[in-house]
C-alpha atoms as a PDB file:
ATOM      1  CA  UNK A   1    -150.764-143.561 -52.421  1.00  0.00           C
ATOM      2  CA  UNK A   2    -152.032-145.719 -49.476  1.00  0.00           C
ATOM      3  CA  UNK A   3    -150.262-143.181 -47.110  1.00  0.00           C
ATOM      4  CA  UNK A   4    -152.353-140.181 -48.440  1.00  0.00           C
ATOM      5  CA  UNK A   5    -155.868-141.899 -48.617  1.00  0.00           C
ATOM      6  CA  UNK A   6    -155.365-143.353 -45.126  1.00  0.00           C
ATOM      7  CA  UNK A   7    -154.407-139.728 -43.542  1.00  0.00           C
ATOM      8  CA  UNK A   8    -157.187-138.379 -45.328  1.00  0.00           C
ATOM      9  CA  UNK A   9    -159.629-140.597 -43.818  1.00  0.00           C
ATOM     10  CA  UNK A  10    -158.058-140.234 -40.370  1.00  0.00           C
ATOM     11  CA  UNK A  11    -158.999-136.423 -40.771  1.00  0.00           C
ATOM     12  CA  UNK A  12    -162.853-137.880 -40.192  1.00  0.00           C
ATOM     13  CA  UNK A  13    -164.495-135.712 -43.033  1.00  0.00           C
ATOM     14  CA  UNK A  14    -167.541-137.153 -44.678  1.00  0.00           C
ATOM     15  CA  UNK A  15    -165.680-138.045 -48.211  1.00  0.00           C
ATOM     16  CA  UNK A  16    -162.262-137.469 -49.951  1.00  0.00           C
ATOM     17  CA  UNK A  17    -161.357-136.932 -53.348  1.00  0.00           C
ATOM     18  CA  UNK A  18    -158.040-138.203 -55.071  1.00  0.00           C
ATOM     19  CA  UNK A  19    -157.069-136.240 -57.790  1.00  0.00           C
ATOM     20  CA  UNK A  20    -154.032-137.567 -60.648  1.00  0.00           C
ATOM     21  CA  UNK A  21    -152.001-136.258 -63.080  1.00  0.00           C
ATOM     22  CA  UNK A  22    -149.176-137.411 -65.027  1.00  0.00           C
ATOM     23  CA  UNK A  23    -146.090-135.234 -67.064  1.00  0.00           C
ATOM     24  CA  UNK A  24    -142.508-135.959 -68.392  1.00  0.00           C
ATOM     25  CA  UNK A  25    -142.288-138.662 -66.553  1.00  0.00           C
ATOM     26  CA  UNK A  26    -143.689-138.031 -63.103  1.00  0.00           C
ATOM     27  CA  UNK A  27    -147.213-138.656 -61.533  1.00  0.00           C
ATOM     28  CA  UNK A  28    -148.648-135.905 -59.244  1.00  0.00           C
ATOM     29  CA  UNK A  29    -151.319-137.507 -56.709  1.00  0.00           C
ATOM     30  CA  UNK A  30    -153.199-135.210 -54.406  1.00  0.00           C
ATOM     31  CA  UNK A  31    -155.714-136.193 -51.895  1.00  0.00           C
ATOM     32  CA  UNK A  32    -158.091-133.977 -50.453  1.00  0.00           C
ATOM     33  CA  UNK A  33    -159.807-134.478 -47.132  1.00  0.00           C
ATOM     34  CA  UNK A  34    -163.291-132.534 -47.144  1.00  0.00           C
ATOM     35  CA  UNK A  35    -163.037-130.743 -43.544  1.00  0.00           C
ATOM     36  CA  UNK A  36    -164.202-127.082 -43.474  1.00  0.00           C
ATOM     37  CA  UNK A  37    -162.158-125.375 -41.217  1.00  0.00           C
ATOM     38  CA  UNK A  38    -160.098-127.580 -40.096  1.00  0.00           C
ATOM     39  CA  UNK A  39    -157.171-126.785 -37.697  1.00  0.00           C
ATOM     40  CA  UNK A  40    -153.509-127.496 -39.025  1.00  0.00           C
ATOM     41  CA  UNK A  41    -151.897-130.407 -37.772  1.00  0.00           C
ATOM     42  CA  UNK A  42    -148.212-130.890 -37.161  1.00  0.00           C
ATOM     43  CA  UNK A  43    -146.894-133.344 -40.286  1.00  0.00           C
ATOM     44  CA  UNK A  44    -143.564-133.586 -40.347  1.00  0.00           C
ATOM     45  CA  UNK A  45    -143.489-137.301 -39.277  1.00  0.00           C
ATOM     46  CA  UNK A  46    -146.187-137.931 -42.092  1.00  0.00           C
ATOM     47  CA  UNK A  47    -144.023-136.147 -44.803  1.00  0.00           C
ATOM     48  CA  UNK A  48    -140.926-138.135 -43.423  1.00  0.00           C
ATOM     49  CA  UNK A  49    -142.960-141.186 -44.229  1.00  0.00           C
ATOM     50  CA  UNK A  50    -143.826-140.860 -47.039  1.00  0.00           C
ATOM     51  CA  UNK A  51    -140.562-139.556 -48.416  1.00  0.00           C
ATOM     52  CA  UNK A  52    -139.172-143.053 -47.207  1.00  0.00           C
ATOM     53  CA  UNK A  53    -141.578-144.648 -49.427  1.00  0.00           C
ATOM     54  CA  UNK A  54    -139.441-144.325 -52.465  1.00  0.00           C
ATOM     55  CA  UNK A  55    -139.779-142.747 -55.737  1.00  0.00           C
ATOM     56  CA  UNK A  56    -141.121-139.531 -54.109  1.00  0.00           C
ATOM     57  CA  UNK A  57    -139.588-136.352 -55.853  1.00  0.00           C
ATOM     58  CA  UNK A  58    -141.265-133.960 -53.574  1.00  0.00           C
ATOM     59  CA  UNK A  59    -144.483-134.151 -51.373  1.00  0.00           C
ATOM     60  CA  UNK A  60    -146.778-131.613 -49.238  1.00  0.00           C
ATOM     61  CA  UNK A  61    -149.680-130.357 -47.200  1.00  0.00           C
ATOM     62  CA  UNK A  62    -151.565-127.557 -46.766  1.00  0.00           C
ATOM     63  CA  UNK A  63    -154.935-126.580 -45.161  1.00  0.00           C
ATOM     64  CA  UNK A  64    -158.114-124.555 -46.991  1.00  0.00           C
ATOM     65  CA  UNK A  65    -161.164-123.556 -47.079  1.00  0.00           C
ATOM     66  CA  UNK A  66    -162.219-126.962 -48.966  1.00  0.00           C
ATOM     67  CA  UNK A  67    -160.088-129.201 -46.318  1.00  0.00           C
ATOM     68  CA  UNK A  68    -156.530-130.953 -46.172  1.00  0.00           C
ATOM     69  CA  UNK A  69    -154.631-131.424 -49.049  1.00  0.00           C
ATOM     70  CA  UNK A  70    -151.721-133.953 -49.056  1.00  0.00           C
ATOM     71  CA  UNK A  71    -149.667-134.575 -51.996  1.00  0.00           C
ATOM     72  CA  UNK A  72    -146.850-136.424 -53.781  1.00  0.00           C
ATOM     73  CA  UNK A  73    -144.888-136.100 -56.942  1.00  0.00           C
ATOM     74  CA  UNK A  74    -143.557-139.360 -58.201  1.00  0.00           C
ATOM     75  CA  UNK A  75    -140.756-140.832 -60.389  1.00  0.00           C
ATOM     76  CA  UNK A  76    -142.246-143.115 -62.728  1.00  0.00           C
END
């Protein structure tokens, strides 16, 4: 989770929000970085990252109208 908070604060918006959920067995944590139009930004050494952190069953980002979103399903 410390990966996804810190590159949501590296985007520079003015706040995030960190949004959890939890079902048969696996915890879905999304963080959103509040940037209007904001440009995408090559991840792929993020997502590697945070893949390597273990217990990651799938993770993402995408870019919208509200800001970044970066996300991670988890193992528990």
């Amino acid at each position: 989770m410390r990966l996804l908070v810190g590159a949501a604060v590296e985007d520079g918006g003015g706040r995030i929000s960190l949004h959890l959920a939890d079902q048969d067995r696996q915890a879905l944590v999304l963080v959103l970085s509040h940037q209007s139009g904001q440009a995408p930004v090559e991840d792929s050494h993020f997502l590697t990252s945070l893949a390597a952190a273990g217990s990651i069953a799938s993770c993402g980002t995408d870019t919208s109208a509200d800001g970044r979103r970066r996300w991670a399903l988890l193992t528990l």
